[in-house]
Protein backbone atom coordinates (compact mmCIF):
# COMPACT_ATOMS: atom_id res chain seq x y z
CA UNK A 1 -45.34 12.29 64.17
CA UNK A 2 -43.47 12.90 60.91
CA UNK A 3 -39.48 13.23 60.75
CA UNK A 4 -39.43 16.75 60.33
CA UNK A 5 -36.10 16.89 59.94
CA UNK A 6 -35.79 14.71 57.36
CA UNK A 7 -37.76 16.60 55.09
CA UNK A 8 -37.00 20.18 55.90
CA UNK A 9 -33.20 19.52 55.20
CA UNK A 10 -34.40 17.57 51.83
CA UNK A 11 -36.46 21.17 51.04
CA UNK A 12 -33.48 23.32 52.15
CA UNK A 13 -31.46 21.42 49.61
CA UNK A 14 -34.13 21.25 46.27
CA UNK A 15 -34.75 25.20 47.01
CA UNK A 16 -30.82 25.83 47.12
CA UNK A 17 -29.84 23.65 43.91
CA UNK A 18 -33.21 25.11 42.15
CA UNK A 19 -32.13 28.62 42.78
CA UNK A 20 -28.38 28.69 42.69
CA UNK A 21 -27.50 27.77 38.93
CA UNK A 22 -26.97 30.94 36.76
CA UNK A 23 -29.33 30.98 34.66
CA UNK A 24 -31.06 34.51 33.25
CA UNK A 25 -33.26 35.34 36.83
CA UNK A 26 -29.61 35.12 38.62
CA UNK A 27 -27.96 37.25 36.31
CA UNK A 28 -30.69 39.77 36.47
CA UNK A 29 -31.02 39.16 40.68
CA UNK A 30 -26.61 40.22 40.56
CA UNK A 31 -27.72 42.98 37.92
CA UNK A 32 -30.51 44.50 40.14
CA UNK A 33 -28.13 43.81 43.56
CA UNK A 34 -24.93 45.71 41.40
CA UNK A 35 -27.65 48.79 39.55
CA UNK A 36 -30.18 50.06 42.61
CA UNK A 37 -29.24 48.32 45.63
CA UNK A 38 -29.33 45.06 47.29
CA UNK A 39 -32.79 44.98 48.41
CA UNK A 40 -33.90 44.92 44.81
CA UNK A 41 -31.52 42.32 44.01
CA UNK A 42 -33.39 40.25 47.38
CA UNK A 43 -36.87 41.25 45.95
CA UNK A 44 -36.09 39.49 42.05
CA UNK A 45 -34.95 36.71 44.08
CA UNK A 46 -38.23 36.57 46.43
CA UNK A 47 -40.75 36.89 42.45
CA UNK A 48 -37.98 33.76 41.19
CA UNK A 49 -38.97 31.75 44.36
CA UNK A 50 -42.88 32.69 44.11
CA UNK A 51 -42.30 30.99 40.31
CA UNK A 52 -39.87 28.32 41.42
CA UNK A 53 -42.92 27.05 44.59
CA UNK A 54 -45.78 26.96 41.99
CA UNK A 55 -43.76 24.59 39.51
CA UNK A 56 -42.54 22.78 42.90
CA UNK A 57 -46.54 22.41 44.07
CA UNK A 58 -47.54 20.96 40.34
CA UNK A 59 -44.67 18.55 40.41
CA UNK A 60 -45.70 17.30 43.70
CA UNK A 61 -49.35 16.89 42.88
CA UNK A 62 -48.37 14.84 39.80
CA UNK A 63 -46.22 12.70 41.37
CA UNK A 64 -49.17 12.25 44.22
CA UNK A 65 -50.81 10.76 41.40
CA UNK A 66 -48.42 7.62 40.82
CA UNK A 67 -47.31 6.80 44.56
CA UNK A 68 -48.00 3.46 44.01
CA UNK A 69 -45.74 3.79 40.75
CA UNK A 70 -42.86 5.12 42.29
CA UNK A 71 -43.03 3.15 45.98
CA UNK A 72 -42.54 -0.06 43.76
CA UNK A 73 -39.82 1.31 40.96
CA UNK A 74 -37.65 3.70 43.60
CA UNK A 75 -34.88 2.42 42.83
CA UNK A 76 -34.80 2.90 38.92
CA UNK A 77 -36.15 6.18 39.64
CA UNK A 78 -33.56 7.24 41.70
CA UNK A 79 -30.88 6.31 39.30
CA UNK A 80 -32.54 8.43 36.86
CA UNK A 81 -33.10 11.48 38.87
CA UNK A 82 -29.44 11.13 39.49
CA UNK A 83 -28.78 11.10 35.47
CA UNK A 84 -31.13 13.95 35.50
CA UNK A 85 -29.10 15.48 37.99
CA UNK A 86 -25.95 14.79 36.48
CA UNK A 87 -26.94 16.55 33.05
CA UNK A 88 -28.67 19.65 34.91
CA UNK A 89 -24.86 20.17 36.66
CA UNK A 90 -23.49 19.78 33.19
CA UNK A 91 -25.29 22.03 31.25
CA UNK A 92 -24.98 24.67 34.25
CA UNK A 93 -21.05 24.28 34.57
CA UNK A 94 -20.96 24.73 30.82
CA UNK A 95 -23.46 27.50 30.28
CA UNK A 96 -22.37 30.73 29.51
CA UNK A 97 -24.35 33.31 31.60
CA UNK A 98 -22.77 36.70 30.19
CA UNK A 99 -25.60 35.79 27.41
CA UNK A 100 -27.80 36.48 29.96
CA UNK A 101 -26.59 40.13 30.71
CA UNK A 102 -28.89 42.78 29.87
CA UNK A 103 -28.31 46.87 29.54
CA UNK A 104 -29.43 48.13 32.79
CA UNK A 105 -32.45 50.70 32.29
CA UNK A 106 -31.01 52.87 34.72
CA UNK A 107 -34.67 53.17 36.47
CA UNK A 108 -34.96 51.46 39.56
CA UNK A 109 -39.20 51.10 40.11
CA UNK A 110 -40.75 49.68 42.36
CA UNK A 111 -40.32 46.50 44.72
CA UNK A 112 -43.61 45.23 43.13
CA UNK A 113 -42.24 45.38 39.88
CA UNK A 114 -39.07 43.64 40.18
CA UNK A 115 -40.45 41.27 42.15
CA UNK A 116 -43.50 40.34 39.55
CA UNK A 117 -40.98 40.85 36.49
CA UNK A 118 -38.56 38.02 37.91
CA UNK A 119 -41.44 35.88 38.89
CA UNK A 120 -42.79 36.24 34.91
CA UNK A 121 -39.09 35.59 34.05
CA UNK A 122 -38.79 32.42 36.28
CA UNK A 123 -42.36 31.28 35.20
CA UNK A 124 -41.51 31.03 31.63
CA UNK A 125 -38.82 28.72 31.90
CA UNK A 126 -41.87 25.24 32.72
CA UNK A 127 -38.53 23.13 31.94
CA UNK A 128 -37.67 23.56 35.75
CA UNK A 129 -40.32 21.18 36.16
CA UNK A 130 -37.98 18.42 35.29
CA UNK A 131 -35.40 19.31 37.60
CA UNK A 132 -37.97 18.68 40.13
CA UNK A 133 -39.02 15.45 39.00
CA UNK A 134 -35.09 14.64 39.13
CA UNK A 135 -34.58 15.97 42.86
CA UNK A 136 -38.11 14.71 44.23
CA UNK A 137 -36.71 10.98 42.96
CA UNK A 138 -33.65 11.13 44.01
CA UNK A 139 -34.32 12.36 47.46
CA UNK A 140 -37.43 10.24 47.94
CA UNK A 141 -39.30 13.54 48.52
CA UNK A 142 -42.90 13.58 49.13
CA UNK A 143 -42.98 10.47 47.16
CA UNK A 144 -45.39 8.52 49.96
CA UNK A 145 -48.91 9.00 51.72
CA UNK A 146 -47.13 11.91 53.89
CA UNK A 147 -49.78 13.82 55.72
CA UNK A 148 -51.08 17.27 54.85
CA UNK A 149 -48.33 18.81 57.53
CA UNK A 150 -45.63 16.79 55.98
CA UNK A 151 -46.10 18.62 52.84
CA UNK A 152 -46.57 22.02 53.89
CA UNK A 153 -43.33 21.39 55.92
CA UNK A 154 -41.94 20.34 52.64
CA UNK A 155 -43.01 23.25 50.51
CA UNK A 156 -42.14 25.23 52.80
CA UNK A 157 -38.82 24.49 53.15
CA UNK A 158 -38.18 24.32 49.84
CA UNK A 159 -39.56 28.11 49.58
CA UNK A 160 -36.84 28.75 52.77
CA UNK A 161 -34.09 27.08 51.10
CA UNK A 162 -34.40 29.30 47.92
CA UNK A 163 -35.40 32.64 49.82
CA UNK A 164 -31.68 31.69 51.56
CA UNK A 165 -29.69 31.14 48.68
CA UNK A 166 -31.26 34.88 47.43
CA UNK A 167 -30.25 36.25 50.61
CA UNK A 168 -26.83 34.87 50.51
CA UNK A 169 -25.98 35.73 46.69
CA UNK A 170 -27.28 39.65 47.33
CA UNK A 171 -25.27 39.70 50.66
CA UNK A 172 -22.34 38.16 48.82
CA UNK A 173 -22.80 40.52 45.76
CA UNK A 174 -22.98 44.06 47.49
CA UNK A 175 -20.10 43.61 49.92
CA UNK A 176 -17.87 42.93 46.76
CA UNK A 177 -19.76 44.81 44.41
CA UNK A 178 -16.42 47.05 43.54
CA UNK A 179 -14.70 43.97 42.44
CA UNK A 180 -18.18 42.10 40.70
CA UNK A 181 -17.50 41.27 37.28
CA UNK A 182 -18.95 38.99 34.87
CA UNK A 183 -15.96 36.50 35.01
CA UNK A 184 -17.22 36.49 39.23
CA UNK A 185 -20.62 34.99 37.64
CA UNK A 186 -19.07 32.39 35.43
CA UNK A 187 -16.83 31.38 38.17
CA UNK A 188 -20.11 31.16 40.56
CA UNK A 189 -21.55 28.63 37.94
CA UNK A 190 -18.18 26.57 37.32
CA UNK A 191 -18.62 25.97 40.71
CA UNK A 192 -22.43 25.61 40.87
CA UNK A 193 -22.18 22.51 38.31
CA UNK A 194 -18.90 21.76 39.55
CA UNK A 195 -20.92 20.49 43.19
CA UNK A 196 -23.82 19.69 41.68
CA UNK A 197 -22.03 16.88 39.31
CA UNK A 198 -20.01 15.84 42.43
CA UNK A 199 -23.29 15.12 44.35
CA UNK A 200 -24.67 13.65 40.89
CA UNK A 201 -22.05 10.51 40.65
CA UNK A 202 -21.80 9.93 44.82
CA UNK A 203 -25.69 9.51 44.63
CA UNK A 204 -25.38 6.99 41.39
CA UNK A 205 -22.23 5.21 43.36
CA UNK A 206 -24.49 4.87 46.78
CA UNK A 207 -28.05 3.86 44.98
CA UNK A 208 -25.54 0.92 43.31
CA UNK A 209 -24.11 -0.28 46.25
CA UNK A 210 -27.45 -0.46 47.83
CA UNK A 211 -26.77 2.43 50.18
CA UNK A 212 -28.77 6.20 50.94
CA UNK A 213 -27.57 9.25 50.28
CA UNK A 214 -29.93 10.87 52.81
């Protein structure tokens, strides 16, 4: 019997801080939620996450090529998906995501479309794969001979933790969409990499001292 615990609240977390930053799909998820409606805004969110789970899968299948790599060098790994993590919340608190910002079209379409234009969007970006690689280390996710349920559990929650963060922001977004400005979205990621760097150095401090973070 696996700890299922364990590794659905280490998917809830890599889906959240995989999602959450930002970056051009986030913009255009607030854009879409703000221009036709929060559903839409939910629906970019759900194509990101559909993107987000493939690079997620390939990560995990490399790394289930060199268990026996990373069961005997966890700890250096560790460190360095903290590093990894570290620069990923400094780059995000220092972004600038009004770049991002695109003239609205003023045509809404369809569900199918947003949602396969965000996950085209998302899927361009293969650099995610290395915040992956970062989070999988540091959390020790996946990393071992976990069964075949283990890592549909994982997946899945990773896919659950993202999907939640969508549904959150759109929530978020339309009940203060009369006072949603693009200062609200750089304040979002201030705080994004704000946590994320936070998280970044307690991890480094607690794989020194010989202590877990999880």
């Amino acid at each position: 019997m696996f700890d299922a615990f364990d590794i659905l609240y280490k998917g809830l977390i890599i889906g959240i801080v995989v999602s959450a930053p930002m970056g051009p799909v986030g913009v255009l998820c607030i854009q879409r939620t703000l221009n036709k409606g929060r559903w839409y805004g939910f629906v970019t969110g759900v194509g990101a996450t559909m993107s987000d789970l493939t690079y997620a899968l390939l990560t995990g299948y490399g790394l289930s090529l060199v268990s026996d790599f990373m069961s005997h060098h966890i700890r250096p790994l560790q460190i360095l998906g903290s590093v990894m993590l570290m620069v990923f919340g400094i780059y995000t608190f220092k972004s600038n995501p009004m770049k991002s910002l695109r003239p609205s079209s003023g045509k809404k379409g369809t569900y199918a479309h947003n949602l396969i234009t965000a996950f085209m969007l998302t899927l361009s970006n293969p650099l995610i794969i290395f915040l992956f690689l970062g989070l999988y280390a540091r959390f020790g996710f996946l990393s071992r001979e976990e069964t075949i349920f283990e890592h549909v559990a994982g997946y899945f929650a990773i896919a659950i933790g993202a999907l939640l963060w969508w549904f959150t922001l759109t929530y978020f977004v339309n009940k203060v969409r009369t006072h949603f400005d693009v200062r609200g979205i750089w304040v979002i990621n201030r705080i994004i990499g704000t946590t994320v760097i936070i998280i970044s150095i307690i991890a480094l401090i607690l794989t020194f001292t010989g202590k877990s973070l999880y």
